[in-house]
N, C-alpha and C. Protein backbone atom coordinates (compact mmCIF):
# COMPACT_ATOMS: atom_id res chain seq x y z
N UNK A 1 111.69 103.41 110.12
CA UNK A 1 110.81 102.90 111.17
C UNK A 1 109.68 103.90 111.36
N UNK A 2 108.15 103.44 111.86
CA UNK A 2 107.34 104.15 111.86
C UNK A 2 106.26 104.02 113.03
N UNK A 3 105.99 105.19 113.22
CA UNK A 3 105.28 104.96 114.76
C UNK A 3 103.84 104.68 113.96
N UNK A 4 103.17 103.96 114.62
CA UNK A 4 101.62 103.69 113.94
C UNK A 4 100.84 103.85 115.71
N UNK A 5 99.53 103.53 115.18
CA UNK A 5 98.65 104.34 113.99
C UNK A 5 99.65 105.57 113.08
N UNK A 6 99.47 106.13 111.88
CA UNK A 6 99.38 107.63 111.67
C UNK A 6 98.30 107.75 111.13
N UNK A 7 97.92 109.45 111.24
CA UNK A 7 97.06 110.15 111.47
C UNK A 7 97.09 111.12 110.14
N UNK A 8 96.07 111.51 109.71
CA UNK A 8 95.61 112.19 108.42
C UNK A 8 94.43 113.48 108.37
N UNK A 9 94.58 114.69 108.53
CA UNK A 9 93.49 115.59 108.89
C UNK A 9 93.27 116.09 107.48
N UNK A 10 91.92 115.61 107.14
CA UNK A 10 91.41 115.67 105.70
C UNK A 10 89.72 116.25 105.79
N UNK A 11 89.36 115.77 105.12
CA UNK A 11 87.90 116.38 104.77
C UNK A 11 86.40 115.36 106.01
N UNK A 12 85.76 115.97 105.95
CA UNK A 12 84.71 115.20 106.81
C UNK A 12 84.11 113.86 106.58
N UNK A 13 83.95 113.79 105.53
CA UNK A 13 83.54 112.39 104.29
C UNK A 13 84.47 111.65 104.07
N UNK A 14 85.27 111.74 103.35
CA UNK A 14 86.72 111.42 102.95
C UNK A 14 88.07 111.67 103.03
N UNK A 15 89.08 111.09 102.30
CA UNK A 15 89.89 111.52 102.51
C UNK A 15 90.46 111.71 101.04
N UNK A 16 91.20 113.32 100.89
CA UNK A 16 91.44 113.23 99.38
C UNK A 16 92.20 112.39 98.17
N UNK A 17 92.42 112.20 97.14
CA UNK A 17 92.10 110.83 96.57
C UNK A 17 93.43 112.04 95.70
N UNK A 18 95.20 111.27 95.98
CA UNK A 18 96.14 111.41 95.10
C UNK A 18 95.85 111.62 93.71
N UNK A 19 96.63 112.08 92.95
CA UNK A 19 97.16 111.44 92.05
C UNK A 19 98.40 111.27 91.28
N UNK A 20 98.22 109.66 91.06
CA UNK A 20 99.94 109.08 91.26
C UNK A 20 100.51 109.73 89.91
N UNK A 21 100.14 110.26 88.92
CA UNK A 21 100.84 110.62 87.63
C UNK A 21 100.90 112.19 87.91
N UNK A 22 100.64 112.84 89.05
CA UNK A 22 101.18 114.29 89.12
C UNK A 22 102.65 114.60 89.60
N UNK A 23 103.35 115.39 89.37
CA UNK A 23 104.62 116.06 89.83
C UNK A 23 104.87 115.48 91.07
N UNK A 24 105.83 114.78 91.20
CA UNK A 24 106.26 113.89 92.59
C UNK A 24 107.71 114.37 92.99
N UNK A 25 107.50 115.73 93.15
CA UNK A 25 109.22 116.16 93.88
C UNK A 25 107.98 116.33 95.46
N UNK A 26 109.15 115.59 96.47
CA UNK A 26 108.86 115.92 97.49
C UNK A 26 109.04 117.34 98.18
N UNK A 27 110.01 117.67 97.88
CA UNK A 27 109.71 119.11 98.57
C UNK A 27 108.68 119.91 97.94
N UNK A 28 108.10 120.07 96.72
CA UNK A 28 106.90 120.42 96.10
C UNK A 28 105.61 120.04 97.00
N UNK A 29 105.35 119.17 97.29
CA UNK A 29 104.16 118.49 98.44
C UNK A 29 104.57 119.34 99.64
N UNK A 30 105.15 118.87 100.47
CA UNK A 30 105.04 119.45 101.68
C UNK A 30 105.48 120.90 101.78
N UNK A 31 106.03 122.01 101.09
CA UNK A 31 105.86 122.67 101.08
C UNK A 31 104.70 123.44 100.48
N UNK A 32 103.63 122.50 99.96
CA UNK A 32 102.62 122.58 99.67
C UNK A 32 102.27 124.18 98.74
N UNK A 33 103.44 124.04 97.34
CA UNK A 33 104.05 124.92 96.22
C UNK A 33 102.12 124.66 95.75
N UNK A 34 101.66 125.81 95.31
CA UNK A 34 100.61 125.68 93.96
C UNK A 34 98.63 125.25 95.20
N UNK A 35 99.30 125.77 96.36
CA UNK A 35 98.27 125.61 97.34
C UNK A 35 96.82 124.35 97.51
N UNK A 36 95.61 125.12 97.83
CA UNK A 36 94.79 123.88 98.17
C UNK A 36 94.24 123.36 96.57
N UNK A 37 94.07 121.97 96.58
CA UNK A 37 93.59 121.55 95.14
C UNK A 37 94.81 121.27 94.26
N UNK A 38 96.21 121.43 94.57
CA UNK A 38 96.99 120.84 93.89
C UNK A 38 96.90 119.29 93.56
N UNK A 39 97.55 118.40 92.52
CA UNK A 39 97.46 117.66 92.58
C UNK A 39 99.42 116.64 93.32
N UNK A 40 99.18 116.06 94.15
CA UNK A 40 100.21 115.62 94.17
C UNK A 40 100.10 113.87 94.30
N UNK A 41 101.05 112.91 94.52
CA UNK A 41 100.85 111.47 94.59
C UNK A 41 101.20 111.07 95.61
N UNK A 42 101.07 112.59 96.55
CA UNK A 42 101.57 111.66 98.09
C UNK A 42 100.14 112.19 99.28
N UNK A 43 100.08 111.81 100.31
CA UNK A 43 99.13 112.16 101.05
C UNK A 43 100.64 112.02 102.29
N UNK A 44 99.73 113.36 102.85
CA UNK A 44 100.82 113.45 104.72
C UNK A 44 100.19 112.93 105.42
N UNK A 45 100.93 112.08 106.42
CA UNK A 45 100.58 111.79 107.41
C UNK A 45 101.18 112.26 108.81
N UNK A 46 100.84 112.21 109.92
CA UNK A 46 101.63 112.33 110.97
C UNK A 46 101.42 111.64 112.33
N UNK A 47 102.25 111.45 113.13
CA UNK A 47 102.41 110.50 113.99
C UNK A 47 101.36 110.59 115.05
N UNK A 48 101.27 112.06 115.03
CA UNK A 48 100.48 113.01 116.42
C UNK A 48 99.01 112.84 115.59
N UNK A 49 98.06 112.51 116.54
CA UNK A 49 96.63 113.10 116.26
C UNK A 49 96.38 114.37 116.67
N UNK A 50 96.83 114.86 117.49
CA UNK A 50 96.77 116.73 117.99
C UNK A 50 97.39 116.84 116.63
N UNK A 51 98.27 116.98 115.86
CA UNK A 51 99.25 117.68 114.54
C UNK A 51 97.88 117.03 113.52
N UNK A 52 97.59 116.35 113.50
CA UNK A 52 96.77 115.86 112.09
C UNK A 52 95.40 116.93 112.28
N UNK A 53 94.98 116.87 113.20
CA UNK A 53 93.68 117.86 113.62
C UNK A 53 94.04 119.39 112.86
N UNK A 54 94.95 120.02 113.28
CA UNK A 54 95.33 121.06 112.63
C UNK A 54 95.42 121.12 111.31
N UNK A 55 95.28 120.15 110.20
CA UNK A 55 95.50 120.18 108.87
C UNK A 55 93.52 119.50 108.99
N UNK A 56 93.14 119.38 109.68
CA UNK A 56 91.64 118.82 109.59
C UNK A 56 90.79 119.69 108.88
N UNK A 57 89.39 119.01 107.94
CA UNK A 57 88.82 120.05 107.67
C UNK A 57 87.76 119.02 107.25
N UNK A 58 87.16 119.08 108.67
CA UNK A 58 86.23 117.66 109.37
C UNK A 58 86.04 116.71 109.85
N UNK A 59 87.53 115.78 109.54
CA UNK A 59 87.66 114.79 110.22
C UNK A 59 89.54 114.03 110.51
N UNK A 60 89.97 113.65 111.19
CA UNK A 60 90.93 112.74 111.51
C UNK A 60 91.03 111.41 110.96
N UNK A 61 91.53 110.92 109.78
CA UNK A 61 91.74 109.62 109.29
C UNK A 61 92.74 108.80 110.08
N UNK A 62 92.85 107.95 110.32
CA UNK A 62 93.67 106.69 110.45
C UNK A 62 94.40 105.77 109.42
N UNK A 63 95.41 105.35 109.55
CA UNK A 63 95.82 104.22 109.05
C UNK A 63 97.38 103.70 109.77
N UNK A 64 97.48 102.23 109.13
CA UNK A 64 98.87 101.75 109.40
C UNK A 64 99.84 101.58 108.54
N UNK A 65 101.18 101.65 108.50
CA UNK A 65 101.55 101.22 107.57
C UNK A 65 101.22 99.94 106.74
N UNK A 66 101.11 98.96 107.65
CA UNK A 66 101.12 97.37 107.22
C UNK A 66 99.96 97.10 106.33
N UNK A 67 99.22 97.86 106.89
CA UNK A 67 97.92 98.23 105.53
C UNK A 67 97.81 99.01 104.43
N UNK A 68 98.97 100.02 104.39
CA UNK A 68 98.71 100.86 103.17
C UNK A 68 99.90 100.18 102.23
N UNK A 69 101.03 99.37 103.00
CA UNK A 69 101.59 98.53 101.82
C UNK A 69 101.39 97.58 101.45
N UNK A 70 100.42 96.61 102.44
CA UNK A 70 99.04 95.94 101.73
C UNK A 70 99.03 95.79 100.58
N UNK A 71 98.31 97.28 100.32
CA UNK A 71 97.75 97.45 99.06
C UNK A 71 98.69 98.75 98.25
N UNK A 72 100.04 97.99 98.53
CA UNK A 72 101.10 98.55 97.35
C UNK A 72 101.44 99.97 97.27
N UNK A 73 100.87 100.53 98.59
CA UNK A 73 101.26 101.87 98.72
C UNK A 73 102.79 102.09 99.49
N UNK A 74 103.90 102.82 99.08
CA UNK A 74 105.05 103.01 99.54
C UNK A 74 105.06 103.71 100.91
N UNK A 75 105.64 103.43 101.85
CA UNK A 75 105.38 104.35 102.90
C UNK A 75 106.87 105.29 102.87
N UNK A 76 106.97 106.11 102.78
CA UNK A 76 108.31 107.34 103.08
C UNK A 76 108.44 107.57 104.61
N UNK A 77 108.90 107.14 105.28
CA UNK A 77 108.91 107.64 107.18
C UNK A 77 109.82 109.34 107.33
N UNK A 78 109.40 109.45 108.16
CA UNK A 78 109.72 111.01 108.87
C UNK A 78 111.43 110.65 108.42
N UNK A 79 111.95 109.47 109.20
CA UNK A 79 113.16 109.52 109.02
C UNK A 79 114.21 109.77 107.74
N UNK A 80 113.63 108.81 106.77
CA UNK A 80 114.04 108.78 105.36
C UNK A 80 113.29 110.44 104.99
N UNK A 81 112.89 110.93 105.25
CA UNK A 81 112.40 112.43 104.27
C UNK A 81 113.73 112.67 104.83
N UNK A 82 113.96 113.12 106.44
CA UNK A 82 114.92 113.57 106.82
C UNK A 82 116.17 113.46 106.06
N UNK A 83 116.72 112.44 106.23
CA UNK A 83 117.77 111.94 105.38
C UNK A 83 117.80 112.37 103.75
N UNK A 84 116.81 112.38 103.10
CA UNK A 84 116.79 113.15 101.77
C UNK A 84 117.06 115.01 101.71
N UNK A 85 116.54 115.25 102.98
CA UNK A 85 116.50 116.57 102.79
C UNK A 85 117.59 117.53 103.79
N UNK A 86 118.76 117.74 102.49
CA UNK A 86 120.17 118.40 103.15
C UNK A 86 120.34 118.48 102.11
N UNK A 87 121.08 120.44 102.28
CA UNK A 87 121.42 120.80 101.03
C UNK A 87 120.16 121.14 100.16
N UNK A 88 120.31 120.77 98.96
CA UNK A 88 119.50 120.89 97.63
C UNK A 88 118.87 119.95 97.67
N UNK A 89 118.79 118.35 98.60
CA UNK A 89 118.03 117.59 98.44
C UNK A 89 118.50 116.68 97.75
N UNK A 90 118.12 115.23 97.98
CA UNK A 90 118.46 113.91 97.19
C UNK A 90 117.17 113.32 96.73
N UNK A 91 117.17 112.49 95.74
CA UNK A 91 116.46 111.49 95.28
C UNK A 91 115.28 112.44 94.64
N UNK A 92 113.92 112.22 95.53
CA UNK A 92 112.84 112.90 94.70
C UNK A 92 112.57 114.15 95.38
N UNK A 93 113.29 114.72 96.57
CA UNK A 93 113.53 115.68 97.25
C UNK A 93 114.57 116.58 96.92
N UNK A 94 115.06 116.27 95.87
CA UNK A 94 116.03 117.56 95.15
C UNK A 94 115.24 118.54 94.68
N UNK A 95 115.68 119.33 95.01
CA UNK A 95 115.23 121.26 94.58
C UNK A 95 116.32 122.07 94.50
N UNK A 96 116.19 123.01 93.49
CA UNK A 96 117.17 123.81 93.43
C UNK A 96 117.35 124.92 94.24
N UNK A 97 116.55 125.23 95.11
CA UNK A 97 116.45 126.06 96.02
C UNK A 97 116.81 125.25 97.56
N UNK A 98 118.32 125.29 98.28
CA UNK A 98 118.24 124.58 99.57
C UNK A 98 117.17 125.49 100.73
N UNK A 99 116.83 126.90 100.58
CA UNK A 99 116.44 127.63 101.66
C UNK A 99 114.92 126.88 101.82
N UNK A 100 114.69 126.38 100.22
CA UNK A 100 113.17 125.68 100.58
C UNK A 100 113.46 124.15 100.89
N UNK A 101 114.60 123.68 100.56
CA UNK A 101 114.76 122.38 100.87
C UNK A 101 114.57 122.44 102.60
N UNK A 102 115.42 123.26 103.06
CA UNK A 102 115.76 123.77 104.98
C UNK A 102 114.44 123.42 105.59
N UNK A 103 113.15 124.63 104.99
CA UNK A 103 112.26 124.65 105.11
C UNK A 103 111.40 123.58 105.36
N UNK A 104 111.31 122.49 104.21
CA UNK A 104 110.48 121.60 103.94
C UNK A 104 111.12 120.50 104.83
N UNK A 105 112.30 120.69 105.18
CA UNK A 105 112.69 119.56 106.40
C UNK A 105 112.46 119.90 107.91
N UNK A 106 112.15 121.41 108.11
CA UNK A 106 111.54 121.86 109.18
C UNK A 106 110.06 121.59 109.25
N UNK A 107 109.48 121.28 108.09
CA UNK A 107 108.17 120.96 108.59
C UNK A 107 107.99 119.67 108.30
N UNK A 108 108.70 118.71 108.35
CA UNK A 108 108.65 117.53 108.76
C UNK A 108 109.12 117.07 109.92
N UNK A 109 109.98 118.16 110.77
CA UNK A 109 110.57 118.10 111.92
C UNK A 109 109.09 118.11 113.10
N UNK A 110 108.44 119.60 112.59
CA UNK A 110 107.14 120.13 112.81
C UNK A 110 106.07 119.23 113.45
N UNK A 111 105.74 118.68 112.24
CA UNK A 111 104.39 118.00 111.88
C UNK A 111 104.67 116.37 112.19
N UNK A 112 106.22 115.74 112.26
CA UNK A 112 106.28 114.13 112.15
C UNK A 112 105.94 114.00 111.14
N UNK A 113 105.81 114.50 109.74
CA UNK A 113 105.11 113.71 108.65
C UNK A 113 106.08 112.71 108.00
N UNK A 114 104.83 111.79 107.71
CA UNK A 114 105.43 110.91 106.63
C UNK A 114 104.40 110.89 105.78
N UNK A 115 104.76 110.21 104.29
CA UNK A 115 104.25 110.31 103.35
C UNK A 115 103.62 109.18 103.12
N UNK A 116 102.47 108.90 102.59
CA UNK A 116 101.77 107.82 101.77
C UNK A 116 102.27 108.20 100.14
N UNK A 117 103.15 107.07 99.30
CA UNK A 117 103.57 107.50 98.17
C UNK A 117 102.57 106.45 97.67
N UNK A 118 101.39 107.12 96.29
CA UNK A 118 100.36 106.61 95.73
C UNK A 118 101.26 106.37 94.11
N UNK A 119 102.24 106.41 93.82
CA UNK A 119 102.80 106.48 92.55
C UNK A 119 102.50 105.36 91.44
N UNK A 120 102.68 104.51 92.14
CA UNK A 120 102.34 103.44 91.77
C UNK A 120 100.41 102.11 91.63
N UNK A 121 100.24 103.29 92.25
CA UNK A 121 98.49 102.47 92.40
C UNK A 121 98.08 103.28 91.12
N UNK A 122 97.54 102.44 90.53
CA UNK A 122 95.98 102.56 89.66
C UNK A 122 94.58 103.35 89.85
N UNK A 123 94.49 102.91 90.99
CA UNK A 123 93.03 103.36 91.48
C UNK A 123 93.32 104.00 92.85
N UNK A 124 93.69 105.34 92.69
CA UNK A 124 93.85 105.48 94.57
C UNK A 124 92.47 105.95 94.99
N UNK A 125 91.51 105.73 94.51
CA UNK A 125 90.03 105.91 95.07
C UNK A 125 89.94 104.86 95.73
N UNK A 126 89.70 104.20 95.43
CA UNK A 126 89.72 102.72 95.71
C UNK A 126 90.63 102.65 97.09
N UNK A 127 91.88 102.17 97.17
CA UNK A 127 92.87 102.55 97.75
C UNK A 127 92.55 102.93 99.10
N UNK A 128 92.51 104.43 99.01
CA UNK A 128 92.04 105.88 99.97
C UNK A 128 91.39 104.87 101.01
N UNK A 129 90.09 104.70 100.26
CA UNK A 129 89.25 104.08 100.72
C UNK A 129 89.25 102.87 101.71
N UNK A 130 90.80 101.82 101.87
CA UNK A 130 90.69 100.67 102.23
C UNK A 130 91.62 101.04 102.95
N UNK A 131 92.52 101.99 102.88
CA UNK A 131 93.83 101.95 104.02
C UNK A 131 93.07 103.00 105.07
N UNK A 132 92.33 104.08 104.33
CA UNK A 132 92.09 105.10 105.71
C UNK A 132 90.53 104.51 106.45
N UNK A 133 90.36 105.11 107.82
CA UNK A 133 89.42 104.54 108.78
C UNK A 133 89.16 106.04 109.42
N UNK A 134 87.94 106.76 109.73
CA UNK A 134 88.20 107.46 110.59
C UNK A 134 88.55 107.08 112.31
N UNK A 135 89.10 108.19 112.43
CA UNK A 135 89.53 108.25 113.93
C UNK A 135 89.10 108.58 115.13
């Protein structure tokens, strides 16, 4: 289940543009392994517009779920990360390290994030473009 609006603190112009054929372990993303300019296939979101501002760097995006699966984007909720992440992690949230698994479920505790999973789109320019709105 997902609280909507969520909220996206990205660039002033845009918002950065996935990509779905990069390394898709979730704890890799949100612990945000390989810093700014990585490529990953998920975009964070979070529930809070105060929490999205803090990852801002110009502007506050918008979107809903019902629109980003629309257009075939997977939504991951705060809850389901949760649930993946115990222990070493399940599904695409397995890591061999649990102290970073701990971690990466504390900052979903943190932040409320959920994920926009782009894995599957073609064009997430395109995409980006039609689910996010600024805020």
């Amino acid at each position: 289940m997902s609280k909507d609006p969520l909220y996206r603190g990205d660039g002033k112009d845009s918002v950065c543009v996935p990509n779905p054929k990069a390394d898709d372990s979730i704890v890799r993303h949100i612990m945000y392994f390989e810093g700014p300019g990585r490529e990953t296939p998920y975009l964070s979101t979070s529930e809070e517009y105060e929490l999205a501002e803090e990852f801002s760097n110009g502007s506050v995006w918008e979107t809903f779920v019902n629109i980003a699966k629309k257009e075939s984007v997977k939504h991951i909720s705060r809850t389901e990360l949760l649930s993946l992440m115990k222990g070493n992690g399940k599904g695409k949230a397995k890591w061999p390290n649990a102290f970073e698994v701990m971690q990466a479920r504390r900052y979903v505790e943190q932040w409320g994030e959920h994920l926009l999973d782009f894995r599957n789109i073609d064009d997430p320019t395109i995409v980006t473009k039609k689910i996010f709105s600024k805020s």
